[in-house]
PDB file of N, CA and C in Angstrom:
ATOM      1  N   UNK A   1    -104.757-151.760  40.891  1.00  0.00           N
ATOM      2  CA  UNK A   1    -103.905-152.702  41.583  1.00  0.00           C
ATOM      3  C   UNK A   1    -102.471-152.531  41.093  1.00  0.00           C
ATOM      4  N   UNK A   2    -101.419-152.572  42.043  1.00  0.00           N
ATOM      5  CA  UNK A   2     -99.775-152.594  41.655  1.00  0.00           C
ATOM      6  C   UNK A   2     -99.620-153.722  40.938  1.00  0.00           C
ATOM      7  N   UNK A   3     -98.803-153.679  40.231  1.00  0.00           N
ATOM      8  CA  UNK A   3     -98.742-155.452  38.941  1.00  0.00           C
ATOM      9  C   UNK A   3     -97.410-155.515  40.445  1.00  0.00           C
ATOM     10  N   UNK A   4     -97.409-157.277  40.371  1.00  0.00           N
ATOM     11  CA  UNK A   4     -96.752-157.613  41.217  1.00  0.00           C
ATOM     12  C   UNK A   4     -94.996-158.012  39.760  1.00  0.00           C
ATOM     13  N   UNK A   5     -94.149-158.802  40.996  1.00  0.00           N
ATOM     14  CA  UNK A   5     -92.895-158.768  39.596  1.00  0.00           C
ATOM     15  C   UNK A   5     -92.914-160.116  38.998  1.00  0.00           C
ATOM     16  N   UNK A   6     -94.098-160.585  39.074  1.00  0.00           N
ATOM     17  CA  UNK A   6     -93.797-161.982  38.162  1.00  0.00           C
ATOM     18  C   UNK A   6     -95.718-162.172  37.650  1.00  0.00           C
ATOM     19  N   UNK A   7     -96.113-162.392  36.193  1.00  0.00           N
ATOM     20  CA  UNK A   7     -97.339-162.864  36.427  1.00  0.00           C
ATOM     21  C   UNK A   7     -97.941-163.925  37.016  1.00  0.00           C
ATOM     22  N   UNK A   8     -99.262-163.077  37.270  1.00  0.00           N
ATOM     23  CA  UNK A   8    -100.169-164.155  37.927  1.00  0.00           C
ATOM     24  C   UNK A   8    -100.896-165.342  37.638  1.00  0.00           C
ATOM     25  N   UNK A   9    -100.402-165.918  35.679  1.00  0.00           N
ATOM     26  CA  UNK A   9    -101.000-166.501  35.522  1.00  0.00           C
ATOM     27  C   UNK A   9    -100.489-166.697  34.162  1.00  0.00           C
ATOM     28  N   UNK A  10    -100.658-167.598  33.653  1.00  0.00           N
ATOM     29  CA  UNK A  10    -100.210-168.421  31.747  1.00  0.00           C
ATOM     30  C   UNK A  10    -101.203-167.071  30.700  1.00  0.00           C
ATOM     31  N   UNK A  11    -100.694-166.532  29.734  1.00  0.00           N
ATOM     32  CA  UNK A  11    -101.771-166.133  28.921  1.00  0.00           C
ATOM     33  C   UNK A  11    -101.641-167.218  27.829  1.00  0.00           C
ATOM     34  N   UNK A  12    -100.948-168.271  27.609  1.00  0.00           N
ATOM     35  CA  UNK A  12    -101.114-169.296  26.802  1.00  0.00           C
ATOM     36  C   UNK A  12    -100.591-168.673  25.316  1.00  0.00           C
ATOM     37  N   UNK A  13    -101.373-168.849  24.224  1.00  0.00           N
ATOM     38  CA  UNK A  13    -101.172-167.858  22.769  1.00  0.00           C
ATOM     39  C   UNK A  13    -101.740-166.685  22.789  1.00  0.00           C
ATOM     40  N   UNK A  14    -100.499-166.064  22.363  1.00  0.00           N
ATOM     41  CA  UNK A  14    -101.548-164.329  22.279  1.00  0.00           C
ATOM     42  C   UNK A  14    -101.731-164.401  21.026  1.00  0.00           C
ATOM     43  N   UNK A  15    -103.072-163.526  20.883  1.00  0.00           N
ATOM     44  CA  UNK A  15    -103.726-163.513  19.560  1.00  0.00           C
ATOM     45  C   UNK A  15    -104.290-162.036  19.608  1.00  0.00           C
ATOM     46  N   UNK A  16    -104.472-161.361  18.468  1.00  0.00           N
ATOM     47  CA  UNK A  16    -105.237-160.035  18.342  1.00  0.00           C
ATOM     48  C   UNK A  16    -105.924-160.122  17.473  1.00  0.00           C
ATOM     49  N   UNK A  17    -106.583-159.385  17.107  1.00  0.00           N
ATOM     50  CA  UNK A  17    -108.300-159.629  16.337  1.00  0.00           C
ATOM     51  C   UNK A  17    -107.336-158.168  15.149  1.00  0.00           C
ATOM     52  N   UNK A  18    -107.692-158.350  13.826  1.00  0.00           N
ATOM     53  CA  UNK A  18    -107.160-157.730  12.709  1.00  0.00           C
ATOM     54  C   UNK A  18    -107.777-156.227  12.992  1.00  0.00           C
ATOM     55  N   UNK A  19    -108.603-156.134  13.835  1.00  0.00           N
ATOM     56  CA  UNK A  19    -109.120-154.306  14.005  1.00  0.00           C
ATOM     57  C   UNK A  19    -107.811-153.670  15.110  1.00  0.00           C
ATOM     58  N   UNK A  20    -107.557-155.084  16.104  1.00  0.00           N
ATOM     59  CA  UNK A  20    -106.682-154.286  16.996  1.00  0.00           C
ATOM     60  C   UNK A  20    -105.102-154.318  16.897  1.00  0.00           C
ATOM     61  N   UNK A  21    -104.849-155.255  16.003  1.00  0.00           N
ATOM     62  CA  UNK A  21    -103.611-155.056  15.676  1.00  0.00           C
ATOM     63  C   UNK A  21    -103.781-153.807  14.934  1.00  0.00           C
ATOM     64  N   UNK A  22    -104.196-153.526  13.344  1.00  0.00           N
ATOM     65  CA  UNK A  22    -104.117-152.279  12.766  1.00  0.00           C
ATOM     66  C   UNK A  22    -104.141-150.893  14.209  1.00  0.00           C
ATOM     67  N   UNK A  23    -105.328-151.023  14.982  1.00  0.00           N
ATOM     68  CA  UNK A  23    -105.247-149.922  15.651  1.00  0.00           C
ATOM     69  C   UNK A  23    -103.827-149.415  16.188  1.00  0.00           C
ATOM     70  N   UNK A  24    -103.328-150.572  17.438  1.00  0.00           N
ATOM     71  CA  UNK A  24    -101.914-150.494  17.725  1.00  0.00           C
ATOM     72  C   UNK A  24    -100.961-150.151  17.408  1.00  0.00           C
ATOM     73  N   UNK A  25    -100.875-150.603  15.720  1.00  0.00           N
ATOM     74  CA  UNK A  25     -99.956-150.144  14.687  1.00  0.00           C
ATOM     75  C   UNK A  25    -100.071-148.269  14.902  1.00  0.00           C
ATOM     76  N   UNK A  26    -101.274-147.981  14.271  1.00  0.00           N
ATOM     77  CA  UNK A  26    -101.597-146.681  13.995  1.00  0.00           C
ATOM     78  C   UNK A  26    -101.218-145.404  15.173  1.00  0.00           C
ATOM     79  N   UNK A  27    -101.702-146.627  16.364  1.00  0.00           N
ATOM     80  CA  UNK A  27    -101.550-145.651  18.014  1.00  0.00           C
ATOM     81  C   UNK A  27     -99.974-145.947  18.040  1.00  0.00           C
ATOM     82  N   UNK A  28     -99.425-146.539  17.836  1.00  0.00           N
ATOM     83  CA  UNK A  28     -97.803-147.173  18.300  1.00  0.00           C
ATOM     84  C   UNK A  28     -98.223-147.388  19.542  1.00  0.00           C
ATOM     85  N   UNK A  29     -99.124-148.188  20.158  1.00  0.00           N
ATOM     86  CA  UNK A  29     -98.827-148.927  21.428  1.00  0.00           C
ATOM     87  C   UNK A  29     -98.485-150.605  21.539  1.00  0.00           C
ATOM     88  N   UNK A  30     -97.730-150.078  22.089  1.00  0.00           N
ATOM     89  CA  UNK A  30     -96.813-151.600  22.066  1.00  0.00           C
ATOM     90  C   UNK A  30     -97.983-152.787  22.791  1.00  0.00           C
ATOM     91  N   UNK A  31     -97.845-153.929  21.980  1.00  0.00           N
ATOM     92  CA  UNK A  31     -99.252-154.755  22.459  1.00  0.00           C
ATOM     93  C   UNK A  31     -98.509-155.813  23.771  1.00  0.00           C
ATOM     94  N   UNK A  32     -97.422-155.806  23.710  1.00  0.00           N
ATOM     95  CA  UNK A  32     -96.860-156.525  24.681  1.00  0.00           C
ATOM     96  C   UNK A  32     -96.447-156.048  26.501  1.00  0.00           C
ATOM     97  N   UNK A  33     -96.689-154.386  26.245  1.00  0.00           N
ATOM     98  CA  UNK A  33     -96.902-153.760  27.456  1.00  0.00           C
ATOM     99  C   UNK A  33     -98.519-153.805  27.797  1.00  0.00           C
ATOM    100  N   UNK A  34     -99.523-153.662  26.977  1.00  0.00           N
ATOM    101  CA  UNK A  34    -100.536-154.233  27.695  1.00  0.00           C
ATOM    102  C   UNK A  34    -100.835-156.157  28.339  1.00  0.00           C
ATOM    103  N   UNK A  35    -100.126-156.934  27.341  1.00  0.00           N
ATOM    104  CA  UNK A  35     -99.999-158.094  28.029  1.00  0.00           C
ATOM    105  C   UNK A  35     -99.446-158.443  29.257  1.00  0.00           C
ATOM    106  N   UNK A  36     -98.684-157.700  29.398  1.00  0.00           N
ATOM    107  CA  UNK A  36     -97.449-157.453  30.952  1.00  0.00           C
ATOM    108  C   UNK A  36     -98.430-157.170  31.866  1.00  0.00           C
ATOM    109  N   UNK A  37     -98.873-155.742  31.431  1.00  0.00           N
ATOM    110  CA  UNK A  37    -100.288-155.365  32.263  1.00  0.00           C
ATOM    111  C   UNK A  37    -101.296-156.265  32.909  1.00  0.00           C
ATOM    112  N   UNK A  38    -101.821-156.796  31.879  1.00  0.00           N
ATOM    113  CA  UNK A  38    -102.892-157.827  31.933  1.00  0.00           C
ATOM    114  C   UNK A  38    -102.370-158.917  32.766  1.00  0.00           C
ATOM    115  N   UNK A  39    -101.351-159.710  32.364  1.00  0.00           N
ATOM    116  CA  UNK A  39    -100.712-161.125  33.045  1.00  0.00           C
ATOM    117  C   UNK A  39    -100.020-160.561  34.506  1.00  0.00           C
ATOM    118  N   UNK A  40     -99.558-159.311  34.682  1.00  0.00           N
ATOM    119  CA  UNK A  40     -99.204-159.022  36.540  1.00  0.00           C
ATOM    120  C   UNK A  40    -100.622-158.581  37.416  1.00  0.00           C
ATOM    121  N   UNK A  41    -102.181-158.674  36.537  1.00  0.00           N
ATOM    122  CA  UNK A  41    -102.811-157.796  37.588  1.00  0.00           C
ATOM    123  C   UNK A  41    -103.018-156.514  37.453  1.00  0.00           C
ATOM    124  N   UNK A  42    -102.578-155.585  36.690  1.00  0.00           N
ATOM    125  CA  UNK A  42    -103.104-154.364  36.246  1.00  0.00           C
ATOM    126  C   UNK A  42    -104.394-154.639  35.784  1.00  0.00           C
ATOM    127  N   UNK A  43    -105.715-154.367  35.801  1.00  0.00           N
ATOM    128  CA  UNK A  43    -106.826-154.829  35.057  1.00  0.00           C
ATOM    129  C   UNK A  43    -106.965-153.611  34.160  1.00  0.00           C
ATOM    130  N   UNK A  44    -106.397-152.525  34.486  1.00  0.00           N
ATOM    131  CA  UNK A  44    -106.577-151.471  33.536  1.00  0.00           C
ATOM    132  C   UNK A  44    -108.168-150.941  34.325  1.00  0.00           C
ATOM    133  N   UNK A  45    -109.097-150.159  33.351  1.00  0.00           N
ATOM    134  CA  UNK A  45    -110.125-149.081  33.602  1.00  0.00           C
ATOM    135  C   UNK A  45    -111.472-150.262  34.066  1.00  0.00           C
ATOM    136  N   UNK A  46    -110.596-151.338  35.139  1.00  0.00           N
ATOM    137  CA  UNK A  46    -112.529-152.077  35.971  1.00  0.00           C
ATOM    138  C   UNK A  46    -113.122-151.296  36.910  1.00  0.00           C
ATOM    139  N   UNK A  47    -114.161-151.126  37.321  1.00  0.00           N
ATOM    140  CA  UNK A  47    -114.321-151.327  38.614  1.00  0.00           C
ATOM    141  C   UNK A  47    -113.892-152.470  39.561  1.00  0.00           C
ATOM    142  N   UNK A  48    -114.729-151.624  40.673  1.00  0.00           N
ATOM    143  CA  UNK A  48    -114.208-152.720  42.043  1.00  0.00           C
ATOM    144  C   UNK A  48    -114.745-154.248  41.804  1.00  0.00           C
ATOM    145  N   UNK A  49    -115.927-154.339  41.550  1.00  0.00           N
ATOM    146  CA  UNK A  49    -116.032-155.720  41.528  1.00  0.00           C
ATOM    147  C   UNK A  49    -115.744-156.592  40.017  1.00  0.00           C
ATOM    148  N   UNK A  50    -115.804-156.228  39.367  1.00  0.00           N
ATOM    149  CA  UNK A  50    -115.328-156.850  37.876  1.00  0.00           C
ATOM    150  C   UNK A  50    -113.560-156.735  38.106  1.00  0.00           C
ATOM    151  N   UNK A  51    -112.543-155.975  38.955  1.00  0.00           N
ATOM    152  CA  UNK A  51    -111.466-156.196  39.761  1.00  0.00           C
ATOM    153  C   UNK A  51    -111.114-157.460  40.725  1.00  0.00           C
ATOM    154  N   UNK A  52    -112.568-157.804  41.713  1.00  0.00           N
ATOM    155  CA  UNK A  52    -112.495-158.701  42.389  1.00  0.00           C
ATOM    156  C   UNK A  52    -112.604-159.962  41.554  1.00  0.00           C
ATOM    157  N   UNK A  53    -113.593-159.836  40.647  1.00  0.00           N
ATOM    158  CA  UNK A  53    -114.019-160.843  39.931  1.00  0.00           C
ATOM    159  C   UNK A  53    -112.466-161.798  39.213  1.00  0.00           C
ATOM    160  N   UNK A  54    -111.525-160.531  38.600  1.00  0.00           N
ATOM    161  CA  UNK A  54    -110.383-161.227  37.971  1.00  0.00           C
ATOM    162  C   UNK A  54    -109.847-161.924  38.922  1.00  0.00           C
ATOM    163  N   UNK A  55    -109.819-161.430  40.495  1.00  0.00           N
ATOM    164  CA  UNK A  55    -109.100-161.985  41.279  1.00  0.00           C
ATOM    165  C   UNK A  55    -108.930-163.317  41.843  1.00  0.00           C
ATOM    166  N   UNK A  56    -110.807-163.813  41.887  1.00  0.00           N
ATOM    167  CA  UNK A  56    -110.716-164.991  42.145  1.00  0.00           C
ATOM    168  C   UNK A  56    -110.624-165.541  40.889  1.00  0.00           C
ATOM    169  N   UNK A  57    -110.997-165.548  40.294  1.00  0.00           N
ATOM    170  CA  UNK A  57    -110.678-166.041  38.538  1.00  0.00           C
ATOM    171  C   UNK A  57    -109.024-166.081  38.490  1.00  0.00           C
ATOM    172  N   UNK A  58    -108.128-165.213  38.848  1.00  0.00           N
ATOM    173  CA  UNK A  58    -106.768-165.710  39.089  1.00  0.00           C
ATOM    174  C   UNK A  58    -106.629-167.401  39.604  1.00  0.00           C
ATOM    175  N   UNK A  59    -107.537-167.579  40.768  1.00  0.00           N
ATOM    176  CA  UNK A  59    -107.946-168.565  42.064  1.00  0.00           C
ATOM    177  C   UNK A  59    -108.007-169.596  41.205  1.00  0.00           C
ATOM    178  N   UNK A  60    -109.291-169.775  40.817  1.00  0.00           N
ATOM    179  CA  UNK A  60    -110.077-170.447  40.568  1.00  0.00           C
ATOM    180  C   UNK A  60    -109.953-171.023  39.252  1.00  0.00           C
ATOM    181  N   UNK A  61    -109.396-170.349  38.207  1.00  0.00           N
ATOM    182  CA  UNK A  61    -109.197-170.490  36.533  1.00  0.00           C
ATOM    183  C   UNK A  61    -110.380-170.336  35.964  1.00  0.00           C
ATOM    184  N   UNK A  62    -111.162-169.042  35.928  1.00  0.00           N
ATOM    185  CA  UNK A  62    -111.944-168.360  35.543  1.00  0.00           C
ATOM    186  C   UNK A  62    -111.687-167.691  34.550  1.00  0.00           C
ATOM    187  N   UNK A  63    -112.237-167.219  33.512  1.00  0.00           N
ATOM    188  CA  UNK A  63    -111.962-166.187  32.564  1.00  0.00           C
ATOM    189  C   UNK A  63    -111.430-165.102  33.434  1.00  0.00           C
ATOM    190  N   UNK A  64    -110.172-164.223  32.731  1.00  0.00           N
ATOM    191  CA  UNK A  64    -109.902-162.560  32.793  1.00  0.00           C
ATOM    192  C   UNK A  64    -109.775-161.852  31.867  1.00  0.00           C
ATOM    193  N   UNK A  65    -110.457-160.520  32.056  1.00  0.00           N
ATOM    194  CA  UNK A  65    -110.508-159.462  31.266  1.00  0.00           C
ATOM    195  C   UNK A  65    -110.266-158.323  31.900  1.00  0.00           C
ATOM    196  N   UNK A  66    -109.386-157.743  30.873  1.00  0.00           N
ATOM    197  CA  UNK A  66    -108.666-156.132  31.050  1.00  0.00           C
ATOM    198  C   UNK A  66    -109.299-154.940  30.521  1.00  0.00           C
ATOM    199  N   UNK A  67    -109.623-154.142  31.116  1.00  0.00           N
ATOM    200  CA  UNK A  67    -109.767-152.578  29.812  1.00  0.00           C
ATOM    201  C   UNK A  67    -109.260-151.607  29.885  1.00  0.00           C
ATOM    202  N   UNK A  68    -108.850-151.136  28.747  1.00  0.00           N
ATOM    203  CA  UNK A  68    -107.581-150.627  28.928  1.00  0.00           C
ATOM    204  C   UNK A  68    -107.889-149.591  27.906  1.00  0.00           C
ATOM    205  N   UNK A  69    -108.547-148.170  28.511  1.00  0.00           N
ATOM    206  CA  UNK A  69    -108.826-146.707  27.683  1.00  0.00           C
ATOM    207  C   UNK A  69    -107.647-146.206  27.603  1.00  0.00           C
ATOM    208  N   UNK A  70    -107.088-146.239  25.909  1.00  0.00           N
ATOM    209  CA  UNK A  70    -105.632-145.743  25.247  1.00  0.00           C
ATOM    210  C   UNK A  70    -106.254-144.643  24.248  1.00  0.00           C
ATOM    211  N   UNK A  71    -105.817-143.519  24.181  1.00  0.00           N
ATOM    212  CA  UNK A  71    -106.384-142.265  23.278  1.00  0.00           C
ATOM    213  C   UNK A  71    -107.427-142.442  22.747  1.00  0.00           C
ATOM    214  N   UNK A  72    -108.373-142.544  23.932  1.00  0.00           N
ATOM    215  CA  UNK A  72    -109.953-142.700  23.752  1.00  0.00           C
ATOM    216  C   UNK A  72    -110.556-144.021  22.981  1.00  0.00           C
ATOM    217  N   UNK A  73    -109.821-145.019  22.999  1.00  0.00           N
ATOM    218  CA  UNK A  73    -110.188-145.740  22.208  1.00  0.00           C
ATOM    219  C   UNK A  73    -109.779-147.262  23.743  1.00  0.00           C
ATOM    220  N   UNK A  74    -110.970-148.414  23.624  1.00  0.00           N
ATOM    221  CA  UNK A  74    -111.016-149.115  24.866  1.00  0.00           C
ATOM    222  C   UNK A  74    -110.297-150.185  24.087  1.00  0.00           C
ATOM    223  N   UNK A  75    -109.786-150.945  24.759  1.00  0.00           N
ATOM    224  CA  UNK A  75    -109.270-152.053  24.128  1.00  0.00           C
ATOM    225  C   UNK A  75    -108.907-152.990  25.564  1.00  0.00           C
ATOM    226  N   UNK A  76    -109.888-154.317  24.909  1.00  0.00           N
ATOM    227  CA  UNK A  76    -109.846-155.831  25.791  1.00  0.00           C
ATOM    228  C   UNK A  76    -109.181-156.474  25.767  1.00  0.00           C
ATOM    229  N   UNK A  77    -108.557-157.310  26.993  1.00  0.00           N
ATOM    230  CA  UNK A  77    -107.162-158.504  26.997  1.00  0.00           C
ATOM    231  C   UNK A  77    -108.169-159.256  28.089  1.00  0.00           C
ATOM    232  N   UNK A  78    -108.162-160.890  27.215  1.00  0.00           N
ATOM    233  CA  UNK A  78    -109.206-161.430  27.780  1.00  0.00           C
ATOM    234  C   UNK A  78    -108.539-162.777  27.568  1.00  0.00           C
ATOM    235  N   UNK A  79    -107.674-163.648  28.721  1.00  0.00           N
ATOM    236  CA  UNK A  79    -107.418-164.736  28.973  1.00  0.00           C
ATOM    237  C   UNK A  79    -108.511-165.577  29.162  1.00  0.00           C
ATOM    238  N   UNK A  80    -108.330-166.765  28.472  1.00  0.00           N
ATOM    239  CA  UNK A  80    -109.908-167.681  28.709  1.00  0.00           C
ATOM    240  C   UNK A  80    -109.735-168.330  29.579  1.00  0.00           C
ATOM    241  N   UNK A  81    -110.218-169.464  30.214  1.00  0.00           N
ATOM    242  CA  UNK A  81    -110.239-169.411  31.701  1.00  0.00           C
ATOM    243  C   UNK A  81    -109.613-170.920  31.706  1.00  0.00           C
ATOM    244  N   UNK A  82    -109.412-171.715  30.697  1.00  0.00           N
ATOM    245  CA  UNK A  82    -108.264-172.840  30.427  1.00  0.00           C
ATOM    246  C   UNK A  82    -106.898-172.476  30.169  1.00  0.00           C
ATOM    247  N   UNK A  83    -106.688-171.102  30.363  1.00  0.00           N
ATOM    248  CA  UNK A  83    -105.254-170.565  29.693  1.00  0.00           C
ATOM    249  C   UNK A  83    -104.768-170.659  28.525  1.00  0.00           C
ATOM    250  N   UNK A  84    -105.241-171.256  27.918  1.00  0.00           N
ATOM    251  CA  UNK A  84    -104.730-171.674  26.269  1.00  0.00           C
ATOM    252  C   UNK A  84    -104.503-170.309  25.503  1.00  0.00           C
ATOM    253  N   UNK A  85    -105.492-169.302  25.793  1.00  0.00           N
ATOM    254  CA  UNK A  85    -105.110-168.099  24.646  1.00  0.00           C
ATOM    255  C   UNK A  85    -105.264-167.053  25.382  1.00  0.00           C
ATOM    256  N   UNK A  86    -105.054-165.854  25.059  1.00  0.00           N
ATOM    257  CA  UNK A  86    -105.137-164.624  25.003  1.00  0.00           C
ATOM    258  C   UNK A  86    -105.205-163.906  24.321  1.00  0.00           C
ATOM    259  N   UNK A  87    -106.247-162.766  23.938  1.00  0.00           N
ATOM    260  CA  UNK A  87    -106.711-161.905  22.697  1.00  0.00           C
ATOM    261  C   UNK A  87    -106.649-160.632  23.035  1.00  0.00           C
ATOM    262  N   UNK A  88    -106.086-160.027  22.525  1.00  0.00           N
ATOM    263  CA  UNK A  88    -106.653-158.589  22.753  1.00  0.00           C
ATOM    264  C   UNK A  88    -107.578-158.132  21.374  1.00  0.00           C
ATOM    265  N   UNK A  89    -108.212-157.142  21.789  1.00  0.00           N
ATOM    266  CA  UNK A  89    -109.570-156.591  20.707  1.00  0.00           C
ATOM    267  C   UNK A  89    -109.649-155.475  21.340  1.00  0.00           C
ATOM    268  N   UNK A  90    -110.843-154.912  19.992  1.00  0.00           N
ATOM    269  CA  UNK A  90    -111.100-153.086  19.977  1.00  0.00           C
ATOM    270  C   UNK A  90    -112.969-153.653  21.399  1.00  0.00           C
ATOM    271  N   UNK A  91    -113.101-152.319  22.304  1.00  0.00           N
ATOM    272  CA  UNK A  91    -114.055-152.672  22.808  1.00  0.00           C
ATOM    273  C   UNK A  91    -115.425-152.738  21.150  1.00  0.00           C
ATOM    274  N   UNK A  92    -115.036-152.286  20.121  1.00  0.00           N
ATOM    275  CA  UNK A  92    -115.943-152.346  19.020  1.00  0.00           C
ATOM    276  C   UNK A  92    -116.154-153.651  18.526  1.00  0.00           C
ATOM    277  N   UNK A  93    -115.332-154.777  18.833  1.00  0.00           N
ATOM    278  CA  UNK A  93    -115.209-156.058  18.502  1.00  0.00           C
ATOM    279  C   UNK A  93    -115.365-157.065  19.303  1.00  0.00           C
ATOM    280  N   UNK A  94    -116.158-156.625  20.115  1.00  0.00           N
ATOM    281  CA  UNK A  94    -116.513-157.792  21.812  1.00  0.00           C
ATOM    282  C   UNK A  94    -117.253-157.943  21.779  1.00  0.00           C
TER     283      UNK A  94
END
Protein backbone atom coordinates (compact mmCIF):
# COMPACT_ATOMS: atom_id res chain seq x y z
CA UNK A 1 0.00 0.00 0.00
CA UNK A 2 1.27 3.85 -0.81
CA UNK A 3 1.58 5.50 2.91
CA UNK A 4 -0.81 8.30 2.41
CA UNK A 5 0.71 12.15 3.71
CA UNK A 6 -0.68 12.23 7.07
CA UNK A 7 -1.14 9.03 9.49
CA UNK A 8 -3.88 6.95 9.76
CA UNK A 9 -4.02 6.71 13.21
CA UNK A 10 -2.44 7.72 17.09
CA UNK A 11 0.55 5.23 17.82
CA UNK A 12 0.13 6.69 21.38
CA UNK A 13 3.84 5.77 23.31
CA UNK A 14 6.38 4.20 21.33
CA UNK A 15 8.13 1.63 23.09
CA UNK A 16 10.80 -1.06 21.86
CA UNK A 17 11.53 -4.26 23.53
CA UNK A 18 15.62 -4.17 24.66
CA UNK A 19 16.39 -7.02 21.74
CA UNK A 20 15.08 -4.45 19.17
CA UNK A 21 16.41 -1.44 20.14
CA UNK A 22 20.09 -3.11 20.43
CA UNK A 23 19.31 -4.68 16.95
CA UNK A 24 18.51 -1.16 15.30
CA UNK A 25 21.43 0.27 16.92
CA UNK A 26 23.69 -2.48 15.34
CA UNK A 27 21.61 -2.39 11.75
CA UNK A 28 21.54 1.66 11.96
CA UNK A 29 17.92 1.58 11.07
CA UNK A 30 16.33 4.41 12.09
CA UNK A 31 13.25 3.21 14.34
CA UNK A 32 11.28 6.25 13.55
CA UNK A 33 11.17 5.56 9.70
CA UNK A 34 9.59 2.33 10.45
CA UNK A 35 6.98 4.15 12.73
CA UNK A 36 6.16 6.61 9.78
CA UNK A 37 5.77 3.38 7.89
CA UNK A 38 3.59 1.72 10.23
CA UNK A 39 1.32 4.96 11.30
CA UNK A 40 0.74 6.02 7.12
CA UNK A 41 -0.26 2.33 6.13
CA UNK A 42 2.83 0.79 4.82
CA UNK A 43 2.22 -2.67 6.60
CA UNK A 44 5.55 -3.69 5.38
CA UNK A 45 6.00 -7.81 4.30
CA UNK A 46 1.67 -8.84 5.03
CA UNK A 47 -0.20 -10.52 2.92
CA UNK A 48 -3.45 -9.62 1.38
CA UNK A 49 -5.62 -10.39 4.08
CA UNK A 50 -3.63 -9.71 7.35
CA UNK A 51 -3.33 -6.12 4.92
CA UNK A 52 -7.10 -6.00 4.90
CA UNK A 53 -7.28 -6.96 8.36
CA UNK A 54 -5.08 -3.61 9.43
CA UNK A 55 -7.47 -1.83 7.36
CA UNK A 56 -10.53 -2.27 9.04
CA UNK A 57 -8.72 -2.24 12.33
CA UNK A 58 -7.70 1.38 11.06
CA UNK A 59 -11.99 1.50 11.06
CA UNK A 60 -12.84 -0.02 13.75
CA UNK A 61 -9.82 0.43 16.53
CA UNK A 62 -8.57 -2.95 16.26
CA UNK A 63 -5.09 -3.97 16.93
CA UNK A 64 -2.24 -3.21 13.97
CA UNK A 65 0.67 -4.95 13.07
CA UNK A 66 3.57 -4.35 10.66
CA UNK A 67 6.43 -6.68 9.33
CA UNK A 68 8.98 -5.36 8.28
CA UNK A 69 12.04 -7.94 6.73
CA UNK A 70 15.32 -5.50 7.30
CA UNK A 71 18.74 -7.54 6.48
CA UNK A 72 17.05 -10.71 7.03
CA UNK A 73 16.04 -10.07 10.23
CA UNK A 74 11.74 -9.47 10.74
CA UNK A 75 10.84 -6.93 12.97
CA UNK A 76 7.04 -6.06 14.43
CA UNK A 77 5.26 -2.54 14.93
CA UNK A 78 2.18 -3.42 16.68
CA UNK A 79 -0.28 -0.53 17.77
CA UNK A 80 -2.79 -1.92 20.36
CA UNK A 81 -6.09 -1.37 19.44
CA UNK A 82 -6.87 1.50 22.35
CA UNK A 83 -3.96 3.50 20.84
CA UNK A 84 -2.17 4.03 23.96
CA UNK A 85 1.19 2.33 22.77
CA UNK A 86 3.22 1.19 20.17
CA UNK A 87 6.12 -1.41 20.24
CA UNK A 88 8.28 -2.44 17.95
CA UNK A 89 10.13 -6.04 18.55
CA UNK A 90 12.47 -8.71 16.95
CA UNK A 91 9.90 -11.35 15.13
CA UNK A 92 12.15 -13.59 17.94
CA UNK A 93 10.29 -11.72 20.70
CA UNK A 94 6.47 -12.05 19.71
Amino acid sequence: MIAPNRPLFSLGQTVATPGAVEWLQQAAVDATLLLSRHENGDWGDLDEEDSATNQAAVTHGDRILSCYNIQGTRVYVITEADRSSTCILLASEY
